[in-house]
PDB file of N, CA and C in Angstrom:
ATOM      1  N   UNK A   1       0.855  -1.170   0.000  1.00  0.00           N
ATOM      2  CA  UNK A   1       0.000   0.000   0.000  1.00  0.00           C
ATOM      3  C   UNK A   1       0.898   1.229   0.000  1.00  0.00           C
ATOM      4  N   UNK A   2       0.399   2.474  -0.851  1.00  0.00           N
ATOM      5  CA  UNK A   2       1.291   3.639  -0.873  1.00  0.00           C
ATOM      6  C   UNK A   2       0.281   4.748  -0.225  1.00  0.00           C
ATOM      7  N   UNK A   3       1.173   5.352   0.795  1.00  0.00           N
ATOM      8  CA  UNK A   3      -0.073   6.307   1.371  1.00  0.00           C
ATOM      9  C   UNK A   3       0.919   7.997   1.121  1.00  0.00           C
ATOM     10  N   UNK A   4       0.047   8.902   0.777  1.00  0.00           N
ATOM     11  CA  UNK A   4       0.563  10.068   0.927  1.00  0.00           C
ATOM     12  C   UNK A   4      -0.502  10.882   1.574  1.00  0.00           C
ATOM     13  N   UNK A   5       0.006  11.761   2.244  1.00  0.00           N
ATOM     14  CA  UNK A   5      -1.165  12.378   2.876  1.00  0.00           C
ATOM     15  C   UNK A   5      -2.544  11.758   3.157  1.00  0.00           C
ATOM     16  N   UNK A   6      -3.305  12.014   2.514  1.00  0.00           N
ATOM     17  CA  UNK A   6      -4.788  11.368   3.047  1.00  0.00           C
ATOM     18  C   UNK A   6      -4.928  10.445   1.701  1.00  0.00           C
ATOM     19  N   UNK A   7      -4.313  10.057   1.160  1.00  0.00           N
ATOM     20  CA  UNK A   7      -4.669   9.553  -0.695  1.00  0.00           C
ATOM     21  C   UNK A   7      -3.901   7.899  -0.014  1.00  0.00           C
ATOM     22  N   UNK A   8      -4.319   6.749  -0.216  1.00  0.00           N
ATOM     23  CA  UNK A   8      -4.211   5.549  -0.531  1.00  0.00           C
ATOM     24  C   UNK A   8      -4.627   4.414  -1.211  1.00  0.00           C
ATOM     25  N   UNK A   9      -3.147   3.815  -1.927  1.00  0.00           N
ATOM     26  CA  UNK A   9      -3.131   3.011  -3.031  1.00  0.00           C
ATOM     27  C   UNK A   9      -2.726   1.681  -3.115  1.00  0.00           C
ATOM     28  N   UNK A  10      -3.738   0.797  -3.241  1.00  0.00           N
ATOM     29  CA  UNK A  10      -3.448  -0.258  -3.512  1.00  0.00           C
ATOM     30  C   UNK A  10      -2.854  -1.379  -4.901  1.00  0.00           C
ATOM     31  N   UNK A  11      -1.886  -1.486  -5.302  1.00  0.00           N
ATOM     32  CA  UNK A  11      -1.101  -2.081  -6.372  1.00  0.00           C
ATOM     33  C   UNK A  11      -1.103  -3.637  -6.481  1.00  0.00           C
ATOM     34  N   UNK A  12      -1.288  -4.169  -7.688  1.00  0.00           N
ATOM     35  CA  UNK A  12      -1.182  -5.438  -7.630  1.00  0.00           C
ATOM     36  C   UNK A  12      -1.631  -6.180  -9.200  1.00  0.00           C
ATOM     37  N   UNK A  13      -0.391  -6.863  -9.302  1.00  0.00           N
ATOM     38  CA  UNK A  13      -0.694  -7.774 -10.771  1.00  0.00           C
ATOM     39  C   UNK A  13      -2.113  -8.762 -10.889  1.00  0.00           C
ATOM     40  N   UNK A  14      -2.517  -8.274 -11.851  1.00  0.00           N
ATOM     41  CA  UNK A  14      -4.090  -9.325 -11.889  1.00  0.00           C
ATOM     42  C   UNK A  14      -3.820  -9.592 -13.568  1.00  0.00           C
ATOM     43  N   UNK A  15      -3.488 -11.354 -12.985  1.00  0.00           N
ATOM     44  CA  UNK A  15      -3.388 -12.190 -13.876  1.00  0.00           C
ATOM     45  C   UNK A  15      -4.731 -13.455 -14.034  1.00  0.00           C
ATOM     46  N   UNK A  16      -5.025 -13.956 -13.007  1.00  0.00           N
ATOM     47  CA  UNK A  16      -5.642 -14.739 -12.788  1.00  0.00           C
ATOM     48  C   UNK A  16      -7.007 -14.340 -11.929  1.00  0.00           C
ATOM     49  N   UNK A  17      -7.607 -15.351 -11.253  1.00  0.00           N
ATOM     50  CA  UNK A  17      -9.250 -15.225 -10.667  1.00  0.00           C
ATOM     51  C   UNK A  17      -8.273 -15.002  -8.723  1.00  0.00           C
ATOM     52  N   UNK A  18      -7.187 -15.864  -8.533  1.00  0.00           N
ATOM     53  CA  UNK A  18      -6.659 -15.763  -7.556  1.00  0.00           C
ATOM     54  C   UNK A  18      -6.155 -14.515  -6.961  1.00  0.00           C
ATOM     55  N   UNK A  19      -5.561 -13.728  -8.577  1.00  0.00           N
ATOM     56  CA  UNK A  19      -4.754 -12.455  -7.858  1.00  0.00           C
ATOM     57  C   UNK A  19      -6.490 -11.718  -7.566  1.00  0.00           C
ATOM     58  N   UNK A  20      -7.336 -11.535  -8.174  1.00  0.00           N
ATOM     59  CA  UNK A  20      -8.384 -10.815  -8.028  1.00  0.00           C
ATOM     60  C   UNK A  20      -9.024 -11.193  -6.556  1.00  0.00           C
ATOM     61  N   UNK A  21      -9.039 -12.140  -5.991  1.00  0.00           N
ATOM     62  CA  UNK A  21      -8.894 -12.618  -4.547  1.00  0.00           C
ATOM     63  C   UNK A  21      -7.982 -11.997  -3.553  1.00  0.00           C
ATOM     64  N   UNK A  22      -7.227 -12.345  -3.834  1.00  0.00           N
ATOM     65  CA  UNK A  22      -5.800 -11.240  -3.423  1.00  0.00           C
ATOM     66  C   UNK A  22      -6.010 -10.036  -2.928  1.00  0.00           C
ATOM     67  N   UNK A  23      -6.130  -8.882  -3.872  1.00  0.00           N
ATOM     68  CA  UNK A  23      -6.152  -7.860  -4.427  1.00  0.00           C
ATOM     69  C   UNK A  23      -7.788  -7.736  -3.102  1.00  0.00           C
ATOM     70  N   UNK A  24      -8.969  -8.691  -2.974  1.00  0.00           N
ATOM     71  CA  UNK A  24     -10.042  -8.369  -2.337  1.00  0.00           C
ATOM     72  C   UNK A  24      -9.606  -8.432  -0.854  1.00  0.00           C
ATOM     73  N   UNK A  25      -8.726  -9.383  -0.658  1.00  0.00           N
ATOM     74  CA  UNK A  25      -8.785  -9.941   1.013  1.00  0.00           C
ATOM     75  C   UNK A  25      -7.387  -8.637   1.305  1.00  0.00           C
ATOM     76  N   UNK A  26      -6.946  -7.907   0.398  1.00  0.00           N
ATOM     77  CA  UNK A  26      -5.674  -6.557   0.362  1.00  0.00           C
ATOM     78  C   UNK A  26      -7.062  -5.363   1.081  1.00  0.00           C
ATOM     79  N   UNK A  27      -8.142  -5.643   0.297  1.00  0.00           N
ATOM     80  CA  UNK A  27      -9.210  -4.232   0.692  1.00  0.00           C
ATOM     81  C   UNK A  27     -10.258  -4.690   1.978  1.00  0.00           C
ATOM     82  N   UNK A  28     -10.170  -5.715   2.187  1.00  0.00           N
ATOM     83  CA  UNK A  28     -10.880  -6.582   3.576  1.00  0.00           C
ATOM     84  C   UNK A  28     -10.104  -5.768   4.452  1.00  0.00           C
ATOM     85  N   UNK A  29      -8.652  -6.317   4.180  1.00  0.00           N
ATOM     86  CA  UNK A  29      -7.846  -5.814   5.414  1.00  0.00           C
ATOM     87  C   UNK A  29      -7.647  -4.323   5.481  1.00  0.00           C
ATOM     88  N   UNK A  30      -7.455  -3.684   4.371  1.00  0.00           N
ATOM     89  CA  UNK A  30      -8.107  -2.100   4.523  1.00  0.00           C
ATOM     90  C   UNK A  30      -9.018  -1.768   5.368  1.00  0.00           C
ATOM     91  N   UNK A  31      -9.658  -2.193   4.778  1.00  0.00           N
ATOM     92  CA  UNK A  31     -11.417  -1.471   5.414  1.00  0.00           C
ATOM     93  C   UNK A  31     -11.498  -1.933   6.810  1.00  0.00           C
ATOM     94  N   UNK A  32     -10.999  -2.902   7.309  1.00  0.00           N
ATOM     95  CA  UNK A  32     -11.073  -3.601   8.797  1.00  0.00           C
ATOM     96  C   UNK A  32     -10.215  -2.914   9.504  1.00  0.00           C
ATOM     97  N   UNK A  33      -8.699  -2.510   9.286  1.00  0.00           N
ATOM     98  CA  UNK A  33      -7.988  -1.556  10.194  1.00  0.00           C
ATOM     99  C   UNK A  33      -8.758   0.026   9.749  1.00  0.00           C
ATOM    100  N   UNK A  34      -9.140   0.344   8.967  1.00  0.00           N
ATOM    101  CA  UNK A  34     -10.093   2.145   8.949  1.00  0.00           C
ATOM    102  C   UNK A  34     -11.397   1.892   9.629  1.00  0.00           C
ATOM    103  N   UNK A  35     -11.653   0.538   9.774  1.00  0.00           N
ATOM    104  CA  UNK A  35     -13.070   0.455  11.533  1.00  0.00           C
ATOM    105  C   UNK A  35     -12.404   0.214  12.504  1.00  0.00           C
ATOM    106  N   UNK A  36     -11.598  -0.202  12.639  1.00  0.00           N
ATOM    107  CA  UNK A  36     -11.149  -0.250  13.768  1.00  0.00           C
ATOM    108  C   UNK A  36     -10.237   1.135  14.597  1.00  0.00           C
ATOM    109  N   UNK A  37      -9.814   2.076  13.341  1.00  0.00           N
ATOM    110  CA  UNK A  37      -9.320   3.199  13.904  1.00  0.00           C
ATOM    111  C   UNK A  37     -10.079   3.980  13.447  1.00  0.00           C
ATOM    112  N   UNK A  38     -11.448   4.090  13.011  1.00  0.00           N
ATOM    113  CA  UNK A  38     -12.213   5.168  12.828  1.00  0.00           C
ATOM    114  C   UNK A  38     -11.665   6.193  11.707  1.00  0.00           C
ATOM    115  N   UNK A  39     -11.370   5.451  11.279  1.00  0.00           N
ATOM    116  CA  UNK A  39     -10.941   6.536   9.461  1.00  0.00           C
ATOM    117  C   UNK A  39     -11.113   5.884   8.360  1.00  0.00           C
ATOM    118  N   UNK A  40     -12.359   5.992   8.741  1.00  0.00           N
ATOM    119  CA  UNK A  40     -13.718   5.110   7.246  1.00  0.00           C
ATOM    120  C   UNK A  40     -12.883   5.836   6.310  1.00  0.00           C
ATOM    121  N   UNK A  41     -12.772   5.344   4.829  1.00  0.00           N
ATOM    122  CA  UNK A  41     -12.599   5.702   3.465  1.00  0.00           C
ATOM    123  C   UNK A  41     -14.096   5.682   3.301  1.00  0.00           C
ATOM    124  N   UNK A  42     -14.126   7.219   2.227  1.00  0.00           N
ATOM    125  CA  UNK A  42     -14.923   7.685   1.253  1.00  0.00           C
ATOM    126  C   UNK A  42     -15.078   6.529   0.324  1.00  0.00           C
ATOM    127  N   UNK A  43     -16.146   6.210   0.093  1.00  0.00           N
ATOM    128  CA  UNK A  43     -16.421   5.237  -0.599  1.00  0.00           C
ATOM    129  C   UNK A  43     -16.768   5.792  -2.304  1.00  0.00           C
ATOM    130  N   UNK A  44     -17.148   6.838  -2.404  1.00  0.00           N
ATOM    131  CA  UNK A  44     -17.372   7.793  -3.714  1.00  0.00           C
ATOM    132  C   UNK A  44     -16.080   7.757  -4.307  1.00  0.00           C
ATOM    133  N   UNK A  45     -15.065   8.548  -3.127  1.00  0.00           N
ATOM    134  CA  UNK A  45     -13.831   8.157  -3.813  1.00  0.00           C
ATOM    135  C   UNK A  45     -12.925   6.856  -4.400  1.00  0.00           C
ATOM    136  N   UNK A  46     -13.640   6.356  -3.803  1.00  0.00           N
ATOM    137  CA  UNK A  46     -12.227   4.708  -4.104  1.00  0.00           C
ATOM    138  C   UNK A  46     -12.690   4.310  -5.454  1.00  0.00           C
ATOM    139  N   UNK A  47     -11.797   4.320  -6.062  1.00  0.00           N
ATOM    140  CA  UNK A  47     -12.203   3.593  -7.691  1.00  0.00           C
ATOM    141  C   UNK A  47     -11.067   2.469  -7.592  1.00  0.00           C
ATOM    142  N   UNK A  48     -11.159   1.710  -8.877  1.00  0.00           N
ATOM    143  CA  UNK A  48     -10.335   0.442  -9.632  1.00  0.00           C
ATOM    144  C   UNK A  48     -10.096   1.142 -10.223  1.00  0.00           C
ATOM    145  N   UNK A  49      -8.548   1.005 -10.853  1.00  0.00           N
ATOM    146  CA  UNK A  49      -7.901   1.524 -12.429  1.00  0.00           C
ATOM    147  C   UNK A  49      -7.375   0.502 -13.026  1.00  0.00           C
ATOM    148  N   UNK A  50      -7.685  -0.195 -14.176  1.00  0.00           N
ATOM    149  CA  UNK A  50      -6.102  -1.365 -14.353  1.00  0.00           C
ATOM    150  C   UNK A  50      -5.724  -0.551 -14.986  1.00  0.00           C
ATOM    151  N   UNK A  51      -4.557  -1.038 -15.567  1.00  0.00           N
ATOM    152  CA  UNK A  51      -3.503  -0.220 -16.099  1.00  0.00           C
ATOM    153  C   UNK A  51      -2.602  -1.148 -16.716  1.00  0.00           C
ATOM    154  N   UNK A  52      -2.075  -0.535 -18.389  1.00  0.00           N
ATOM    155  CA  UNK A  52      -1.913  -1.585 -19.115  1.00  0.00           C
ATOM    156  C   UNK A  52      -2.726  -1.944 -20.301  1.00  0.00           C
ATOM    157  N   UNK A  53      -2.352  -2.614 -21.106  1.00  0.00           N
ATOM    158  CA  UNK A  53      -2.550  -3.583 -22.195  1.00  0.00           C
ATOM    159  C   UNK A  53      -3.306  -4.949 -22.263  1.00  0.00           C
ATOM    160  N   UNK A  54      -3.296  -5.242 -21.323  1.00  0.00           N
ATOM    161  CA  UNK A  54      -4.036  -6.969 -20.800  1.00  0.00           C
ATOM    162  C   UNK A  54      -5.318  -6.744 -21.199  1.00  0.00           C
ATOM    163  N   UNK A  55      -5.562  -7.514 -22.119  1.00  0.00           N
ATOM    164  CA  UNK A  55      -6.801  -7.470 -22.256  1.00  0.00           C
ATOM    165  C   UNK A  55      -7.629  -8.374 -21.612  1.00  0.00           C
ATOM    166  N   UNK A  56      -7.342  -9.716 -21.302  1.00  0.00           N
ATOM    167  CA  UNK A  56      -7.471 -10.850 -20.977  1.00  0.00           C
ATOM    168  C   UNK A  56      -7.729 -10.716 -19.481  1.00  0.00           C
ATOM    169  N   UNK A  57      -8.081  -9.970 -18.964  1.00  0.00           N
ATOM    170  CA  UNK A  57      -7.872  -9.757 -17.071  1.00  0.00           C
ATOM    171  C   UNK A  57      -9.013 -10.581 -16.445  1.00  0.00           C
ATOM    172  N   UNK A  58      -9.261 -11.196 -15.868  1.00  0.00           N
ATOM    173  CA  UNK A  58     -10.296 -11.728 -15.297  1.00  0.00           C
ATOM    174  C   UNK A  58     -11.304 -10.353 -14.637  1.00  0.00           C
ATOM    175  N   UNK A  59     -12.823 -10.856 -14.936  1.00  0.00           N
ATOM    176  CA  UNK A  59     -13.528  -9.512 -14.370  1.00  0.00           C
ATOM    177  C   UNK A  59     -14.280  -9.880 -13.117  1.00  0.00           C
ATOM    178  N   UNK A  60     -14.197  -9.056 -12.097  1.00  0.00           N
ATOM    179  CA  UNK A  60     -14.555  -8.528 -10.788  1.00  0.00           C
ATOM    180  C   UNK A  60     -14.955  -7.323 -10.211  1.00  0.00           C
ATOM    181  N   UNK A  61     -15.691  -7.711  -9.470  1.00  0.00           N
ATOM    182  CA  UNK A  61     -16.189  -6.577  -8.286  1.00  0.00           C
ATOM    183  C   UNK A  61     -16.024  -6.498  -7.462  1.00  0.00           C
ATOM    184  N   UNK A  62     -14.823  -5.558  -7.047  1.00  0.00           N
ATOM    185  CA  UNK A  62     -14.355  -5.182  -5.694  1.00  0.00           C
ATOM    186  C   UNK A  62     -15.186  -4.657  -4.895  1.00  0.00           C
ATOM    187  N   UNK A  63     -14.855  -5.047  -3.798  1.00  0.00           N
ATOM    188  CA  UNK A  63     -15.797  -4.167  -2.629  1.00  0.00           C
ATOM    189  C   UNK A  63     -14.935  -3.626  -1.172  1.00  0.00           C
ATOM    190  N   UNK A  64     -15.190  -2.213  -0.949  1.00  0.00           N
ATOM    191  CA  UNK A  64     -15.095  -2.010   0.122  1.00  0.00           C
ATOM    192  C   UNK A  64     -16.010  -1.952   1.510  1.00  0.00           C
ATOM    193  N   UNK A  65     -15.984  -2.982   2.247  1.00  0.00           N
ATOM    194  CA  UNK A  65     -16.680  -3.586   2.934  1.00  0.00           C
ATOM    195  C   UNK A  65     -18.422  -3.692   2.471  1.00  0.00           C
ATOM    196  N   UNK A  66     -19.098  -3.252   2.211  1.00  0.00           N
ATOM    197  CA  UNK A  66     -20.163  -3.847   1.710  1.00  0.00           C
ATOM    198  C   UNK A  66     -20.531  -2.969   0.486  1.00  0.00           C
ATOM    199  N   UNK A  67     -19.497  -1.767   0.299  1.00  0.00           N
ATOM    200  CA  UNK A  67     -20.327  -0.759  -1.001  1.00  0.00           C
ATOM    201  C   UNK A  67     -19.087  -1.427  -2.174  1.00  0.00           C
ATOM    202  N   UNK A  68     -20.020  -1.572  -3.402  1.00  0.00           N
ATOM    203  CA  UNK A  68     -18.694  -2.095  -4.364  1.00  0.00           C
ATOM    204  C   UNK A  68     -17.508  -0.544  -5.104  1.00  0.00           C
ATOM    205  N   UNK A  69     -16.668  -0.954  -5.661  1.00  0.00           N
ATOM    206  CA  UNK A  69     -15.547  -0.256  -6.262  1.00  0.00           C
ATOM    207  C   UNK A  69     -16.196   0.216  -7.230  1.00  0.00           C
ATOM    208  N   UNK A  70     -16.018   1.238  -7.794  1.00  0.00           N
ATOM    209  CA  UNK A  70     -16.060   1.468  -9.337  1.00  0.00           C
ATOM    210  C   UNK A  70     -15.120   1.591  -9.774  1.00  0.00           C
ATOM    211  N   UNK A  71     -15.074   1.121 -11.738  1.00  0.00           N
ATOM    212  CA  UNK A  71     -13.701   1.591 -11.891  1.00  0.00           C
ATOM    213  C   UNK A  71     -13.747   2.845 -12.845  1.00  0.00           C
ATOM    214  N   UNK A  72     -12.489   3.366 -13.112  1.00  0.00           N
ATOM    215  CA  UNK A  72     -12.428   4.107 -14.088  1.00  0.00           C
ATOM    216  C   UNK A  72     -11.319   3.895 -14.594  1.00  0.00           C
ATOM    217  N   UNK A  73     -11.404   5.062 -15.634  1.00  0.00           N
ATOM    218  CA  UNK A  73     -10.366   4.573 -17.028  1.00  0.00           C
ATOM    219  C   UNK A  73      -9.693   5.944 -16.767  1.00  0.00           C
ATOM    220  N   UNK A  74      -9.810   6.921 -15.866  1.00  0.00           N
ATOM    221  CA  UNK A  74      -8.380   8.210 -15.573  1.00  0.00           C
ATOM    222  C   UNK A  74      -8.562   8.606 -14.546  1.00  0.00           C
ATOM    223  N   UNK A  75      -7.391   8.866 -13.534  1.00  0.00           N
ATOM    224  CA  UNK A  75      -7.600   9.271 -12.593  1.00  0.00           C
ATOM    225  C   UNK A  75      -6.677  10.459 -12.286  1.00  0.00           C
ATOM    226  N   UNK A  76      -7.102  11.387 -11.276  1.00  0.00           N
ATOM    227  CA  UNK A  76      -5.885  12.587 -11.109  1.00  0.00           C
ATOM    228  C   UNK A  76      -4.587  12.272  -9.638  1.00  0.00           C
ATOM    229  N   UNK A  77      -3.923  12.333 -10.347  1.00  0.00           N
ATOM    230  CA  UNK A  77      -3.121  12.232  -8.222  1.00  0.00           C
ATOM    231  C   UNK A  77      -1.884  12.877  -7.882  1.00  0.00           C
ATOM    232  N   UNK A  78      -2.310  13.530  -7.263  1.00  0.00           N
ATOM    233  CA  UNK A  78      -0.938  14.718  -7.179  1.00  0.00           C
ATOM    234  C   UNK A  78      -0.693  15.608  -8.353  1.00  0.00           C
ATOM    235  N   UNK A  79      -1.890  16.124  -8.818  1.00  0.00           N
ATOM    236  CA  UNK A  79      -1.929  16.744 -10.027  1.00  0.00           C
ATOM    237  C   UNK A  79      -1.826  16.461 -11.378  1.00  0.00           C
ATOM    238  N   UNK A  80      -2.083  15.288 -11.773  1.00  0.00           N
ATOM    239  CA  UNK A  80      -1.205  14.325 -12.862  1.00  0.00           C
ATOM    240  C   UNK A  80      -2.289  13.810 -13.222  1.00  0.00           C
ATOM    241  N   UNK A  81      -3.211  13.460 -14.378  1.00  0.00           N
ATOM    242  CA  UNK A  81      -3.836  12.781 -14.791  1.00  0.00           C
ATOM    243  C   UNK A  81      -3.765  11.512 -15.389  1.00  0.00           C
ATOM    244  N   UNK A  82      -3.455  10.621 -14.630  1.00  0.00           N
ATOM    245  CA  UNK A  82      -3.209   9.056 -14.815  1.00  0.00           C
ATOM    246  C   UNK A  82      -4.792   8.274 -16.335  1.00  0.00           C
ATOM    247  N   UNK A  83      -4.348   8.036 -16.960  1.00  0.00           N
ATOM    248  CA  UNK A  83      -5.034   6.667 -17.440  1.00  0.00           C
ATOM    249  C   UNK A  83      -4.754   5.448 -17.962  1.00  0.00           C
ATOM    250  N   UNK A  84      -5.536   4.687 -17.936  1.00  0.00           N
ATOM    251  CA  UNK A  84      -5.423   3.502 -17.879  1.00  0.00           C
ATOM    252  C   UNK A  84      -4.907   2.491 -18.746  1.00  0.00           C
ATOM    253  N   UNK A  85      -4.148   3.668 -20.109  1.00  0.00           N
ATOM    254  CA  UNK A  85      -3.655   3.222 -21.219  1.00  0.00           C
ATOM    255  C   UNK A  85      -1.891   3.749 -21.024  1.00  0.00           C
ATOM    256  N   UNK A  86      -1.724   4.446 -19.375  1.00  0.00           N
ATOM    257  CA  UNK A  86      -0.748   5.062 -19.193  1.00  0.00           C
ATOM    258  C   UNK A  86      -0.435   6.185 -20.213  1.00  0.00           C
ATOM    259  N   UNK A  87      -1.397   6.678 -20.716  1.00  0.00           N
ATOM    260  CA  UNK A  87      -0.982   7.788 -21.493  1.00  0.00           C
ATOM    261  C   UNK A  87      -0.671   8.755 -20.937  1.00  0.00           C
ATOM    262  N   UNK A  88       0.070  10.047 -21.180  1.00  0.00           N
ATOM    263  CA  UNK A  88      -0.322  11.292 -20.494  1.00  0.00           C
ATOM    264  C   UNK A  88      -1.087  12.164 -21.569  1.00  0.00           C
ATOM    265  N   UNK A  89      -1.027  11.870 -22.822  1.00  0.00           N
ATOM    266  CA  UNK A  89      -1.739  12.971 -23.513  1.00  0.00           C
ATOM    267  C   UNK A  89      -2.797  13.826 -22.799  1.00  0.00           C
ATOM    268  N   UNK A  90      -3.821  13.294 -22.367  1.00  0.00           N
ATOM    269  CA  UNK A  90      -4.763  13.889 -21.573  1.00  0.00           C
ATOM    270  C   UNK A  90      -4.104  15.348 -20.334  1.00  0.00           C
ATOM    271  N   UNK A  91      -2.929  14.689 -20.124  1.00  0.00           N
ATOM    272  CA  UNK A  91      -2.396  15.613 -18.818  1.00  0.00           C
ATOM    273  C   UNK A  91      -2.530  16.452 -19.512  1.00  0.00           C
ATOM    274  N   UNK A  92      -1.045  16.374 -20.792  1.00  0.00           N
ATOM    275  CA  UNK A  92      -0.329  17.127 -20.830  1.00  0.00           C
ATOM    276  C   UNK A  92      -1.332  18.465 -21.900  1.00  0.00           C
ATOM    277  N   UNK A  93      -2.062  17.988 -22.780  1.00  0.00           N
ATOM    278  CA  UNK A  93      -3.106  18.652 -23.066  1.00  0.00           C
ATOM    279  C   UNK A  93      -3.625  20.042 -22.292  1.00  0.00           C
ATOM    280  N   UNK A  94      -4.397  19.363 -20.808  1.00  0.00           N
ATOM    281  CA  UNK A  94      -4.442  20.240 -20.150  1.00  0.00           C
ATOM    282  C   UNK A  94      -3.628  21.089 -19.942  1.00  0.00           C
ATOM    283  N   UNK A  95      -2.173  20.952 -19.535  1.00  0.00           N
ATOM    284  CA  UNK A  95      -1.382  21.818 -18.754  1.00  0.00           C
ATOM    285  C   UNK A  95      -1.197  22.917 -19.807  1.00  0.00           C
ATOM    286  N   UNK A  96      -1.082  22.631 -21.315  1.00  0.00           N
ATOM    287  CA  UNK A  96      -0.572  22.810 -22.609  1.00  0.00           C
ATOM    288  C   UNK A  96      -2.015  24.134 -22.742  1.00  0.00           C
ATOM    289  N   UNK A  97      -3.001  24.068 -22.552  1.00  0.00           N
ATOM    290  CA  UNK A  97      -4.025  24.651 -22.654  1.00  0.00           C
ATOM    291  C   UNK A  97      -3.919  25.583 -21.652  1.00  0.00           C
ATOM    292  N   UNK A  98      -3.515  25.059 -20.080  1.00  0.00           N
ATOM    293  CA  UNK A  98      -3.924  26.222 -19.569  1.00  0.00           C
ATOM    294  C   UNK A  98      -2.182  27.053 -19.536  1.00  0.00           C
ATOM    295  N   UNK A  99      -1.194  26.837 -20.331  1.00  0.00           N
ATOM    296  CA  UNK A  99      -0.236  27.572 -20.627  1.00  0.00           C
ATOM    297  C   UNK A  99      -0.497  28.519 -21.670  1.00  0.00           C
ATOM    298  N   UNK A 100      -1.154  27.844 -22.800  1.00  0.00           N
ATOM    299  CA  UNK A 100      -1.577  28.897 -23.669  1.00  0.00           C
ATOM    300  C   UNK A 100      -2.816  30.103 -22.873  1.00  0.00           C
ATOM    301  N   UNK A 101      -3.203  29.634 -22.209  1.00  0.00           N
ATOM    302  CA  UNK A 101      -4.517  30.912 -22.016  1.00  0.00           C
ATOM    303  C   UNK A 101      -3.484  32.056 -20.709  1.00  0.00           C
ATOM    304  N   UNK A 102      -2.697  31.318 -20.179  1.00  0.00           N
ATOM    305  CA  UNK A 102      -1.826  32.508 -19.329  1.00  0.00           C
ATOM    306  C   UNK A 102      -0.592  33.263 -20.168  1.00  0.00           C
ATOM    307  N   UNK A 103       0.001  32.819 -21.419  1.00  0.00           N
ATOM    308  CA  UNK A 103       0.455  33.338 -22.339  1.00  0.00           C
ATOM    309  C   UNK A 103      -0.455  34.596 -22.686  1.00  0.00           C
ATOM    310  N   UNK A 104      -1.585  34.117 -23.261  1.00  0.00           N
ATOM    311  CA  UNK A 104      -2.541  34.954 -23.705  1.00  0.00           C
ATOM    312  C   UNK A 104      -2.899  36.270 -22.726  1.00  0.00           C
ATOM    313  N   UNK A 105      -3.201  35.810 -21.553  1.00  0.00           N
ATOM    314  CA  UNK A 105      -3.147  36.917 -20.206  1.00  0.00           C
ATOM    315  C   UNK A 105      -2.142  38.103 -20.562  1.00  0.00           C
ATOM    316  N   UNK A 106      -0.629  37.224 -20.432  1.00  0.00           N
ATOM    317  CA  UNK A 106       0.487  38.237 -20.473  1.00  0.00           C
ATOM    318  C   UNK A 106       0.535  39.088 -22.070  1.00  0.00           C
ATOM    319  N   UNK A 107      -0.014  38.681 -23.159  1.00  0.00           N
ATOM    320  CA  UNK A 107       0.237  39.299 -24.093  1.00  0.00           C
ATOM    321  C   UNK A 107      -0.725  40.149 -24.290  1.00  0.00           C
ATOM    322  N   UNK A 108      -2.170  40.051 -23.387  1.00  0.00           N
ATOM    323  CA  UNK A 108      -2.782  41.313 -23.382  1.00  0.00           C
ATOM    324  C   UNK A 108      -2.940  42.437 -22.726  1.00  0.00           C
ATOM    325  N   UNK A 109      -1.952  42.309 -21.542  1.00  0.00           N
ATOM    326  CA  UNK A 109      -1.709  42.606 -20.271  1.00  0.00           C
ATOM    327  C   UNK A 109      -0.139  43.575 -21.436  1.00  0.00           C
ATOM    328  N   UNK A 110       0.580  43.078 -21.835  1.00  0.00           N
ATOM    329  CA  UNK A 110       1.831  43.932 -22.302  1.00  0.00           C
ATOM    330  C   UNK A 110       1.346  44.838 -23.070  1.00  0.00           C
ATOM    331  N   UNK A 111       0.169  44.504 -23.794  1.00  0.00           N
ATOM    332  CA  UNK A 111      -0.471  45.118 -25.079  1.00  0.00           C
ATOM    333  C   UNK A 111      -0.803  46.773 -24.678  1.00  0.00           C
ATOM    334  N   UNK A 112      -1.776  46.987 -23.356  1.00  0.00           N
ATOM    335  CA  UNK A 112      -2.306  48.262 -23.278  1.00  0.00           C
ATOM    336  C   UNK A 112      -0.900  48.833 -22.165  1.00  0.00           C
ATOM    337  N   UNK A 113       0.168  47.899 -21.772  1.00  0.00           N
ATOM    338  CA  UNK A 113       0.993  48.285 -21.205  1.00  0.00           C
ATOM    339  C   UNK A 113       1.682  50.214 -21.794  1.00  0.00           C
ATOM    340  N   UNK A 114       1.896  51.157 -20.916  1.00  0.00           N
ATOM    341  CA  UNK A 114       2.825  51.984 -21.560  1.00  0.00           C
ATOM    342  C   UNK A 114       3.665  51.659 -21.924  1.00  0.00           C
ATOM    343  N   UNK A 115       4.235  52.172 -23.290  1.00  0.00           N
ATOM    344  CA  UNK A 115       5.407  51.829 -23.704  1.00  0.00           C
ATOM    345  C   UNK A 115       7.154  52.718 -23.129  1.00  0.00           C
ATOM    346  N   UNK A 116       6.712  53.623 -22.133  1.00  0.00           N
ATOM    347  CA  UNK A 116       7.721  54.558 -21.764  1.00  0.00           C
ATOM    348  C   UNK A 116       7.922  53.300 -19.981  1.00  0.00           C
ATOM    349  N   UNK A 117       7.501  52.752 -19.945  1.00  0.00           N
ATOM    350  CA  UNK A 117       7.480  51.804 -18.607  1.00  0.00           C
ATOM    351  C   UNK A 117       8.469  51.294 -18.541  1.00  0.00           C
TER     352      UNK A 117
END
């Protein structure tokens, strides 16, 4: 498990029906130490991502303690828009967009600027 601040991640190869077992009795034991110390996970928040090429993955429904997982296909974390094809296009798009519109700021901002300044 990778924890940063309040954000935690669970990792794990799913090859088979076993690792998908795995991977459930990994979020059992989650969810059983956050009742027992009173720091329920948001259940809205928790998604599945695979990640990768596999097409072949065995399919499941995770659950955190009785509400199931959803998954999705991009996620953000630490500012970074992850998907599930490991692309970044999507990020970098964004960042690329909102560079052009603060470009744009400064070049209209120089524009009515005095020129004796």
């Amino acid at each position: 498990m990778n924890l940063f601040a309040d954000d935690a991640k669970l990792l794990r190869v799913i090859k088979t029906r076993e690792d998908c077992l795995l991977l459930q009795e990994d979020l059992n034991t989650v969810y059983e130490w956050s009742r027992k110390w009173k720091l329920e996970f948001n259940g809205k928040k928790c998604h599945i991502m695979e990640l990768g090429k596999i097409k072949r993955r065995p399919i499941w429904n995770y659950l955190m303690g009785e509400e199931q997982i959803m998954n999705t296909k991009e996620e953000k974390d630490l500012g970074v828009i992850i998907q599930e094809n490991l692309s970044l296009y999507k990020h970098i798009s964004k960042i690329s967009g909102l560079s052009y519109k603060m470009l744009t700021n400064i070049r209209v901002a120089f524009h009515y600027m005095d020129k004796n300044i």
